[in-house]
N, C-alpha and C. Protein backbone atom coordinates (compact mmCIF):
# COMPACT_ATOMS: atom_id res chain seq x y z
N UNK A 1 -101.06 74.66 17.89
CA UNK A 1 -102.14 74.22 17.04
C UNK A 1 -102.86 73.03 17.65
N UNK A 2 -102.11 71.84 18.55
CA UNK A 2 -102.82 71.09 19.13
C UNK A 2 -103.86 71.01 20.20
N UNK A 3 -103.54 72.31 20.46
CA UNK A 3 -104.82 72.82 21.54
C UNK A 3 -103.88 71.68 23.39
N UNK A 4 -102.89 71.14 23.09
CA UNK A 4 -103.06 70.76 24.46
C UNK A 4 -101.61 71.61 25.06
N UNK A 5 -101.53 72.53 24.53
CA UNK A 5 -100.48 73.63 25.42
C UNK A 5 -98.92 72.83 25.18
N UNK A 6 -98.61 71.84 24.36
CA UNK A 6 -97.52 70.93 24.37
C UNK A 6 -97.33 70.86 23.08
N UNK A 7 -95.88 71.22 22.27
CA UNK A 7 -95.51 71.08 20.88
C UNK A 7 -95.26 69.65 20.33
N UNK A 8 -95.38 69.27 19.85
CA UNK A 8 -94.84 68.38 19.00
C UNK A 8 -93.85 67.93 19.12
N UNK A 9 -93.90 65.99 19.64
CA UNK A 9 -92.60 65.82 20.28
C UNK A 9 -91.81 66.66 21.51
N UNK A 10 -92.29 67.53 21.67
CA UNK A 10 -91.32 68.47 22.99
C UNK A 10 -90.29 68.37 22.93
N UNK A 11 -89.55 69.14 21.17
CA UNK A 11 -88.60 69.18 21.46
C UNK A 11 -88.57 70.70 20.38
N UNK A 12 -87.37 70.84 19.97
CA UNK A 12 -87.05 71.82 19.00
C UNK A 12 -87.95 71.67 17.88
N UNK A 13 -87.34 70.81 17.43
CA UNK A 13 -88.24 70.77 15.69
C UNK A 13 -89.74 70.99 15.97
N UNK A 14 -90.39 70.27 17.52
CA UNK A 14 -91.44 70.66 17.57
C UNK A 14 -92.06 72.32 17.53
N UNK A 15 -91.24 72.67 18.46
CA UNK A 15 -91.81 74.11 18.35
C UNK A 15 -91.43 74.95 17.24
N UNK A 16 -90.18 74.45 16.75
CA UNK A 16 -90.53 74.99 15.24
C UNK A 16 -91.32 74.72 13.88
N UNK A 17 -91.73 73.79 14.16
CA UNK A 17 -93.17 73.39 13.43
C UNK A 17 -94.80 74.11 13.66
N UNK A 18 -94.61 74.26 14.98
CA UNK A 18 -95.89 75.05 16.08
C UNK A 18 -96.11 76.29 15.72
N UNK A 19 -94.91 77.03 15.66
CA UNK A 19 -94.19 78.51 15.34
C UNK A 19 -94.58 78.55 13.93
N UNK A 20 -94.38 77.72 12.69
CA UNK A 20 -94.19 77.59 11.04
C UNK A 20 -95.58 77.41 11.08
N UNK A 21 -96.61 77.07 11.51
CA UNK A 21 -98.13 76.05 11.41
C UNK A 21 -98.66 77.94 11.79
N UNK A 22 -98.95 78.03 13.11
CA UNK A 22 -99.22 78.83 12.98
C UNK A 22 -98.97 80.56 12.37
N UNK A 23 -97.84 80.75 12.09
CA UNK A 23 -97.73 82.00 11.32
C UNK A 23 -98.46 81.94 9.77
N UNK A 24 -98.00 80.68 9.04
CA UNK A 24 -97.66 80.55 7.69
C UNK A 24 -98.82 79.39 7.29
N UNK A 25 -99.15 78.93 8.30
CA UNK A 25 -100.27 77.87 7.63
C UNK A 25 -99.65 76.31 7.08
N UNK A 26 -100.43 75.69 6.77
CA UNK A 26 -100.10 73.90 6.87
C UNK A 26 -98.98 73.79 5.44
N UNK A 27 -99.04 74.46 4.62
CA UNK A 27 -98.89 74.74 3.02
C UNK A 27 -97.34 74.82 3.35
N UNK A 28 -96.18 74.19 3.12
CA UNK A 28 -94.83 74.13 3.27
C UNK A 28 -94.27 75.46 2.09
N UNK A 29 -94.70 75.47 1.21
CA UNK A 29 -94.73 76.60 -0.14
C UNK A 29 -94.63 77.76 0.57
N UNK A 30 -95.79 78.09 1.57
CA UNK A 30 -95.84 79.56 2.41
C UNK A 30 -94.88 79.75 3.43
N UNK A 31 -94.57 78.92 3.80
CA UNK A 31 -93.14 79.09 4.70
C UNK A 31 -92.06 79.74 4.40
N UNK A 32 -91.11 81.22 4.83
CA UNK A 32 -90.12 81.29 4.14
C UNK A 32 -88.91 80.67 4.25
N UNK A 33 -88.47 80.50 2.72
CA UNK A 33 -87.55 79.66 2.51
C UNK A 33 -85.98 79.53 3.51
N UNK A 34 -85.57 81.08 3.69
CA UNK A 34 -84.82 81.22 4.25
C UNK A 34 -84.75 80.90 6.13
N UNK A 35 -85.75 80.58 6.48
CA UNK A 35 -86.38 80.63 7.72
C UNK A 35 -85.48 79.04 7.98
N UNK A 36 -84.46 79.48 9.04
CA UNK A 36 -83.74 78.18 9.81
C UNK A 36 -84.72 77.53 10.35
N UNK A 37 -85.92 77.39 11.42
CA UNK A 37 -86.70 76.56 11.60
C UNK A 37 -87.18 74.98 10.45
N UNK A 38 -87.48 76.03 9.24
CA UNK A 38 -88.26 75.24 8.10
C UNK A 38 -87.88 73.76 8.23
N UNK A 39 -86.18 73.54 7.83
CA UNK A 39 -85.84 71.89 7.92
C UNK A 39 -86.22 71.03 9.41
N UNK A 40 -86.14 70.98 10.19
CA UNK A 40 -86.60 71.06 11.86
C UNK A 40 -87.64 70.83 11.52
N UNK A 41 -87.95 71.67 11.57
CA UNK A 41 -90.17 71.38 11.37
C UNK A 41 -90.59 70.25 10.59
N UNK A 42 -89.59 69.94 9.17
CA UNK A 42 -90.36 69.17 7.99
C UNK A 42 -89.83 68.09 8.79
N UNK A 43 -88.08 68.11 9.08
CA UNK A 43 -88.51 66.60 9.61
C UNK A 43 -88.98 66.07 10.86
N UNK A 44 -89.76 66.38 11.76
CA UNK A 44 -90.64 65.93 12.55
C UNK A 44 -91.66 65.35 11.64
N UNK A 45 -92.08 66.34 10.58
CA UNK A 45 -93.32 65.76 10.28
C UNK A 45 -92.97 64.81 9.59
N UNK A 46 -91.77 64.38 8.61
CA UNK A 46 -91.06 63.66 7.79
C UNK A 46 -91.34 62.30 8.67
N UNK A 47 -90.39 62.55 9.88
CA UNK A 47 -90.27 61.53 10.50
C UNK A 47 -91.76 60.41 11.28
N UNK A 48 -92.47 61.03 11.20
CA UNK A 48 -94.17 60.05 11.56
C UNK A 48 -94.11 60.66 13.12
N UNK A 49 -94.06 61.41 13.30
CA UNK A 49 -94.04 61.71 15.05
C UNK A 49 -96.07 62.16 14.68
N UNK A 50 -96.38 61.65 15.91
CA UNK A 50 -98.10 61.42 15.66
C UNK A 50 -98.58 62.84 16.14
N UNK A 51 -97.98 63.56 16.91
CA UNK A 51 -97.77 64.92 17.63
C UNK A 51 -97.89 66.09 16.19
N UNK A 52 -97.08 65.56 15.88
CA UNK A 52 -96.50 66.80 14.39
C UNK A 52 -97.62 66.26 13.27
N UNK A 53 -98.05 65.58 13.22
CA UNK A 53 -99.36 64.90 12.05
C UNK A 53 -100.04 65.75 12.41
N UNK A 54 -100.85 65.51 13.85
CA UNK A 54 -101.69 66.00 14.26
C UNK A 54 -101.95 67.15 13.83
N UNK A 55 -100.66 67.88 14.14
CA UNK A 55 -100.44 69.36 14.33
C UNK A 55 -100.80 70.08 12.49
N UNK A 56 -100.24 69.29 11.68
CA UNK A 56 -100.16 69.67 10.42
C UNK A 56 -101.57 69.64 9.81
N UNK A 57 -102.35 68.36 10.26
CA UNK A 57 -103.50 68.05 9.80
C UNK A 57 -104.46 69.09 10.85
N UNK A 58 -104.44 69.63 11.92
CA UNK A 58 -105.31 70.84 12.61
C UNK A 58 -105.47 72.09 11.59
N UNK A 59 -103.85 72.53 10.89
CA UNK A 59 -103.28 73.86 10.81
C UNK A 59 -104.08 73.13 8.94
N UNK A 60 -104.16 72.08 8.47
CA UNK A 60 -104.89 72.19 7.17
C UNK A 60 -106.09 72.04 7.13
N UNK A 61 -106.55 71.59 8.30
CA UNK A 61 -108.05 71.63 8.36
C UNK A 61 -108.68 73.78 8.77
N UNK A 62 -107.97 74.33 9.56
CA UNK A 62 -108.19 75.91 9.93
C UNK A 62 -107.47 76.54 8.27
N UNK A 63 -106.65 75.52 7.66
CA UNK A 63 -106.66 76.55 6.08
C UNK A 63 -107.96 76.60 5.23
N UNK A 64 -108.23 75.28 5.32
CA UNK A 64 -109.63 74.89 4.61
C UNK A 64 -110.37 76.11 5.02
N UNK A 65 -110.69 75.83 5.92
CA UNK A 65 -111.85 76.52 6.68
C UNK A 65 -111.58 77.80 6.25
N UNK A 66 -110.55 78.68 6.81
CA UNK A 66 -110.24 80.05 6.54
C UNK A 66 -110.62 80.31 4.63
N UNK A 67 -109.85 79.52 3.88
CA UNK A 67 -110.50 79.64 2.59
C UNK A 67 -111.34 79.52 1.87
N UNK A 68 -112.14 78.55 2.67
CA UNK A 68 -113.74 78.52 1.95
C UNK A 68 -114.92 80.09 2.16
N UNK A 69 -113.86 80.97 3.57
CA UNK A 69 -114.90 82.15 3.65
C UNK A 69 -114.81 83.15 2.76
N UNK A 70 -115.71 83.86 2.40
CA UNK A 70 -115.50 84.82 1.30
C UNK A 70 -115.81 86.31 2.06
N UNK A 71 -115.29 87.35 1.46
CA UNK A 71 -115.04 88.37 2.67
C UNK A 71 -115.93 88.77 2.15
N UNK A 72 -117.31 89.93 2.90
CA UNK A 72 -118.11 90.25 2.13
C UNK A 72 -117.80 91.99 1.65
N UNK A 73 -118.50 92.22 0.60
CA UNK A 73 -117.67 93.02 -0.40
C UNK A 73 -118.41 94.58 0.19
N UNK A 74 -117.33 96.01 -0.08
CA UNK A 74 -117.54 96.69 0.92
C UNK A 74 -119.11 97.31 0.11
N UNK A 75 -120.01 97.90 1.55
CA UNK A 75 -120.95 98.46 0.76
C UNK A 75 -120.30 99.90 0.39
N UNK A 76 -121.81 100.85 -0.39
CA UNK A 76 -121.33 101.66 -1.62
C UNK A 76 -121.22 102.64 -0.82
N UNK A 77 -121.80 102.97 0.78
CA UNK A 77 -121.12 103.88 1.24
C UNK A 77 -119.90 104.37 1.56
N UNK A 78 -119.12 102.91 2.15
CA UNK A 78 -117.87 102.81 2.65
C UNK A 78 -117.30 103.26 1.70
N UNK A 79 -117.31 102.79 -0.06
CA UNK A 79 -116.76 102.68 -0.94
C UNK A 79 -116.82 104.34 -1.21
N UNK A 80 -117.49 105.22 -0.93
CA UNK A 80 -117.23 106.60 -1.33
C UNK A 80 -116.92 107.28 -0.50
N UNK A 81 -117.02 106.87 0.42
CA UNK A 81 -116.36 107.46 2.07
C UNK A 81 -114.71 107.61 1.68
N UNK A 82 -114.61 105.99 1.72
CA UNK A 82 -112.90 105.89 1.18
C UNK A 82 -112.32 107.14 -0.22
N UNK A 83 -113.43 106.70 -1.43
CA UNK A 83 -112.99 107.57 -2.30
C UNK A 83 -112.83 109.20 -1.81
N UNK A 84 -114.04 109.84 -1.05
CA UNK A 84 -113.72 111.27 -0.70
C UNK A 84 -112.63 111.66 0.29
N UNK A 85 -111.91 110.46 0.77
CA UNK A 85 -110.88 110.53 1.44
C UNK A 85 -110.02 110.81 0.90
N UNK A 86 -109.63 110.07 -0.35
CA UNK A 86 -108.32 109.71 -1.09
C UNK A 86 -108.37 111.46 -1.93
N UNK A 87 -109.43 112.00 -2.42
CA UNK A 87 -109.47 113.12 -3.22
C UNK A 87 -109.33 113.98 -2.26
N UNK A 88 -109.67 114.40 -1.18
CA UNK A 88 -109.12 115.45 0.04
C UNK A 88 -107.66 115.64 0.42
N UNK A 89 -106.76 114.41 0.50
CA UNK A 89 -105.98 113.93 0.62
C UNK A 89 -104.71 114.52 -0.26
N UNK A 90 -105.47 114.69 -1.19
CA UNK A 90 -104.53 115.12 -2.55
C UNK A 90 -104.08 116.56 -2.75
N UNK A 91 -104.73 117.22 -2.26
CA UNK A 91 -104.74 118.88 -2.51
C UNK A 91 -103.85 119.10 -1.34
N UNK A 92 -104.33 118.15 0.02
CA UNK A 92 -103.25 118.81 0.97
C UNK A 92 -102.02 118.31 1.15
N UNK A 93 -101.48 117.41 0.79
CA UNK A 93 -100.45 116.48 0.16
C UNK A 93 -99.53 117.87 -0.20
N UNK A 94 -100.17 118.42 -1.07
CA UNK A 94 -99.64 119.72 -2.31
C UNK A 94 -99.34 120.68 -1.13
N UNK A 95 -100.25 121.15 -0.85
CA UNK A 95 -99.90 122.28 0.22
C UNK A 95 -98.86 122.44 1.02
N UNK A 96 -98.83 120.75 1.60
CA UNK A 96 -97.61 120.65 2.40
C UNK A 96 -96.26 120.27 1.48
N UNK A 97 -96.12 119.91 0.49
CA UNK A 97 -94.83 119.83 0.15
C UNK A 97 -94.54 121.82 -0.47
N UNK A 98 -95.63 122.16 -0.97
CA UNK A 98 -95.50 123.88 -0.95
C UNK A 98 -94.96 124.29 0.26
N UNK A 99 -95.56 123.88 1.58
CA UNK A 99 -94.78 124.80 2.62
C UNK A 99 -93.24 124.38 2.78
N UNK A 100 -92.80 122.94 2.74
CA UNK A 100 -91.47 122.82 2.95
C UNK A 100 -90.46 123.22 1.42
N UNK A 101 -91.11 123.39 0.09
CA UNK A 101 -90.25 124.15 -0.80
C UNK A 101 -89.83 125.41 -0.46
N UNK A 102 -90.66 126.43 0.35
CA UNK A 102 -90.51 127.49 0.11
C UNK A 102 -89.62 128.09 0.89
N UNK A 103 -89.21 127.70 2.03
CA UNK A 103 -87.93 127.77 2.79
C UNK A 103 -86.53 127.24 2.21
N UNK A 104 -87.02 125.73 1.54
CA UNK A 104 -85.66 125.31 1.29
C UNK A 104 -85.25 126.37 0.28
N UNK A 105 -85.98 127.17 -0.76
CA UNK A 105 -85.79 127.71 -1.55
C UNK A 105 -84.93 128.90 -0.99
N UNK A 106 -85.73 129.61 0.01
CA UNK A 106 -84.78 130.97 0.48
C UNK A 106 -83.98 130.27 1.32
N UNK A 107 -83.43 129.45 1.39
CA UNK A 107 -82.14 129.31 1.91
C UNK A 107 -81.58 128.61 1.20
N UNK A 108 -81.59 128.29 -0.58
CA UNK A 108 -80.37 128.33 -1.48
C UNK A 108 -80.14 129.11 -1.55
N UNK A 109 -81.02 130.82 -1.82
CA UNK A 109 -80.74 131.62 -2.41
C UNK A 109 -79.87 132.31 -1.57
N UNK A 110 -80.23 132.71 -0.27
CA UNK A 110 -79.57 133.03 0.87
C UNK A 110 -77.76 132.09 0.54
N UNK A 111 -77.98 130.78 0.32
CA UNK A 111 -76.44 130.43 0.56
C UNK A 111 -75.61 130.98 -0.95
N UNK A 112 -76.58 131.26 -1.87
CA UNK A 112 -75.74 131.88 -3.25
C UNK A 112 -75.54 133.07 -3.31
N UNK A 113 -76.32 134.08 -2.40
CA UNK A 113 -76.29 135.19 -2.11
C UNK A 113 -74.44 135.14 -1.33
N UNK A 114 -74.48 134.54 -0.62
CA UNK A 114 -73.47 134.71 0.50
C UNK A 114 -72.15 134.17 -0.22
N UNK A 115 -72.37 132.79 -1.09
CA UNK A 115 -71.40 132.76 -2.07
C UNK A 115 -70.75 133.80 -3.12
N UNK A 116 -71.64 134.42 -3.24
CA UNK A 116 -71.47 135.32 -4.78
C UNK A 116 -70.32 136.54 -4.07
N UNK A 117 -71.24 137.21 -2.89
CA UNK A 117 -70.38 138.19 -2.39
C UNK A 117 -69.25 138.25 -1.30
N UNK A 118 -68.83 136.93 -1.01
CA UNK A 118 -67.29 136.63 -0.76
C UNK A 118 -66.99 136.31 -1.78
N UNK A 119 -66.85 135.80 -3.38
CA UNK A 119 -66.02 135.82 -3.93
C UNK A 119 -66.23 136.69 -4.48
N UNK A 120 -67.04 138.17 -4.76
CA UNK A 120 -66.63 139.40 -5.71
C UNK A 120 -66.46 140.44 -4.44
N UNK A 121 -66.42 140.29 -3.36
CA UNK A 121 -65.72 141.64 -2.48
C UNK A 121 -64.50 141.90 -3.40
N UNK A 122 -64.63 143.00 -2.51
CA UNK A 122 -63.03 144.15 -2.87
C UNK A 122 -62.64 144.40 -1.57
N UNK A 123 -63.27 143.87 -0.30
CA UNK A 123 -62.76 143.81 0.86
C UNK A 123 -62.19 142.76 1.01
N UNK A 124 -60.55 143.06 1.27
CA UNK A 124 -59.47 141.67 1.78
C UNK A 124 -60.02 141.79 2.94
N UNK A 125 -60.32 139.87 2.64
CA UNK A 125 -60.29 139.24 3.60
C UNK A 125 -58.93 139.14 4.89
N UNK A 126 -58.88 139.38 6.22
CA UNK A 126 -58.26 139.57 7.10
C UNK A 126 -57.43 137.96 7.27
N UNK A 127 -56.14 138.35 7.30
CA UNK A 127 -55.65 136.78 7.42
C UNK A 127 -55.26 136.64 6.36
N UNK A 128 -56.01 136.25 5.03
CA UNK A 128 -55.67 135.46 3.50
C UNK A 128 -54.33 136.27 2.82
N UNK A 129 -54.16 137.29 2.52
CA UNK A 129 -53.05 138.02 2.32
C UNK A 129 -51.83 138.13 2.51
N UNK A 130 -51.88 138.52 4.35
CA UNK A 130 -51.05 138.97 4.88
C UNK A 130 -50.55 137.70 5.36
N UNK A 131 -50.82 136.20 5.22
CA UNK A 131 -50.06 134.82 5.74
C UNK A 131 -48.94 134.87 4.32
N UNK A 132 -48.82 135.16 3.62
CA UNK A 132 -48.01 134.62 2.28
C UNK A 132 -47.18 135.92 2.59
N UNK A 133 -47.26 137.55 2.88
CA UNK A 133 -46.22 137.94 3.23
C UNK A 133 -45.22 137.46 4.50
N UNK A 134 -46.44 137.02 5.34
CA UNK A 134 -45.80 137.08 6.84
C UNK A 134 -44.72 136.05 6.65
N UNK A 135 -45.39 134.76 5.97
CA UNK A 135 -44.14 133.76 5.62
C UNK A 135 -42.94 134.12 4.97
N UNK A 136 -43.01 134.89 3.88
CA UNK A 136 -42.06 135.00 3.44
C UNK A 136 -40.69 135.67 4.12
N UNK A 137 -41.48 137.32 5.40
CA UNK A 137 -40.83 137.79 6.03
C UNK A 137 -40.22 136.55 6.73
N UNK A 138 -40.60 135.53 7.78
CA UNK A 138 -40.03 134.90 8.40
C UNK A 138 -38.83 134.16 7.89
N UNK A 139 -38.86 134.00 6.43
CA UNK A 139 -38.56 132.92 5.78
C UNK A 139 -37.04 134.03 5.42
N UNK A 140 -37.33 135.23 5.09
CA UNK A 140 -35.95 136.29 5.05
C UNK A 140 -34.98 136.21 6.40
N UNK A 141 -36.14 136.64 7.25
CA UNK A 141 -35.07 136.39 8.34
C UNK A 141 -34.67 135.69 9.19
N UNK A 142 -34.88 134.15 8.81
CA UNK A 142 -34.21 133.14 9.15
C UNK A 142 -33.17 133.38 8.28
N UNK A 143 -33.17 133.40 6.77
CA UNK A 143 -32.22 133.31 6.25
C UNK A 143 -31.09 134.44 6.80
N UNK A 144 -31.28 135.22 7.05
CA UNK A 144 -30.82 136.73 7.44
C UNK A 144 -29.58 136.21 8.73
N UNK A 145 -30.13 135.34 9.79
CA UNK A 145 -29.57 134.72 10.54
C UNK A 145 -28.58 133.75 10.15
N UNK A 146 -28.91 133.06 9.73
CA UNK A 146 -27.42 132.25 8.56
C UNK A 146 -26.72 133.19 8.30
N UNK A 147 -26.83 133.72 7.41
CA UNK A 147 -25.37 134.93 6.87
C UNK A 147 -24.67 135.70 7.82
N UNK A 148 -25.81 135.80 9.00
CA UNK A 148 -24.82 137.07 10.08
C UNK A 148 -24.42 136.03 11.47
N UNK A 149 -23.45 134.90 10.82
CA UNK A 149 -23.08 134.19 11.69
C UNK A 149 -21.58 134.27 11.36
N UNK A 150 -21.28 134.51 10.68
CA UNK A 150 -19.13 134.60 10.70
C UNK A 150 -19.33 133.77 9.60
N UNK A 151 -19.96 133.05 8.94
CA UNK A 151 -19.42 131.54 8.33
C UNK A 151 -19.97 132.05 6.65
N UNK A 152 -18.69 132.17 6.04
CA UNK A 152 -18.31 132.33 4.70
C UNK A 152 -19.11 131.95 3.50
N UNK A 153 -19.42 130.45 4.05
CA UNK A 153 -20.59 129.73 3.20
C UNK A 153 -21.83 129.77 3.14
N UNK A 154 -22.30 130.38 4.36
CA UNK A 154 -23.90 130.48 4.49
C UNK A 154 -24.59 129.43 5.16
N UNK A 155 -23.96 128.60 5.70
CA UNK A 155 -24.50 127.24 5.82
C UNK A 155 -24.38 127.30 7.59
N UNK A 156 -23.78 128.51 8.36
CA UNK A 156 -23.44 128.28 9.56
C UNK A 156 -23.10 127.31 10.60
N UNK A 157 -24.13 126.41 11.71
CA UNK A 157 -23.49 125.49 11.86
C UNK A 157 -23.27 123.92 11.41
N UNK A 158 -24.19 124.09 10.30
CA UNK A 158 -24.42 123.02 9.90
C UNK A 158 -23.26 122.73 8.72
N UNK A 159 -22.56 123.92 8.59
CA UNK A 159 -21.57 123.16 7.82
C UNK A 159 -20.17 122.31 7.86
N UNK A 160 -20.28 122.06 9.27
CA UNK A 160 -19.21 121.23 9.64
C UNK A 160 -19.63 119.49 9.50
């Protein structure tokens, strides 16, 4: 803000004052609060450093200024230009959320389709069945092996 390429004091707080001046303006209120710089910055200026005055009193003199201009107001063409924009805008808005419903749609139906008729086949499924016999066979003739060992109890070698 001082125009001579050198912050304030040349040090930290300076350039975080330089950094705060110019983004946010002279106004400490517009600064955000949370912004680690903020304390740094105030006290340079707190402290009388003639650098950081300077700097504060440039950045409130370019607020002045910036606020005394008044923007000038749009003419009535612009102003219906914009409006026939915003109404064009609207219909195809529609169109396009129409094109992405209409897929998502056939492919619920597609996934309820595919739900419905694995669970009402009358075709066994390959595998699902035949694991609960197969276990059980295994499960016989392990046992089957215990008994046709000599040992009275069933417990073969584990019963010693």
């Amino acid at each position: 803000m001082t125009g001579r390429g050198n912050e304030p004091g040349g040090n930290e707080a300076g350039r975080a004052l330089e950094e705060l001046l110019a983004a946010y303006g002279a106004d400490p209120a517009h600064w955000p609060a949370d912004d680690p710089r903020r304390a740094a910055a105030w006290s340079s200026i707190e402290s009388g450093d003639a650098t950081a005055q300077e700097s504060l009193a440039a950045a409130a003199a370019l607020d002045r200024a910036l606020d005394s201009v008044t923007p000038p107001a749009p003419s009535a063409a612009l102003t219906g230009a914009v409006l026939q924009a915003a109404q064009r805008t609207g219909p195809e808005l529609r169109a396009w959320a129409g094109l992405l419903w209409k897929p998502a749609g056939a492919l619920a139906c597609a996934m309820l389709l595919g739900i419905a008729v694995g669970i009402l086949s009358p075709v066994p499924v390959a595998g699902v069945a035949e694991s609960h016999v197969a276990g059980l066979e295994t499960e016989m003739a392990s046992l089957g092996t215990l008994d046709g060992n000599g040992d009275d109890n069933g417990f073969g070698e584990f019963a010693e």
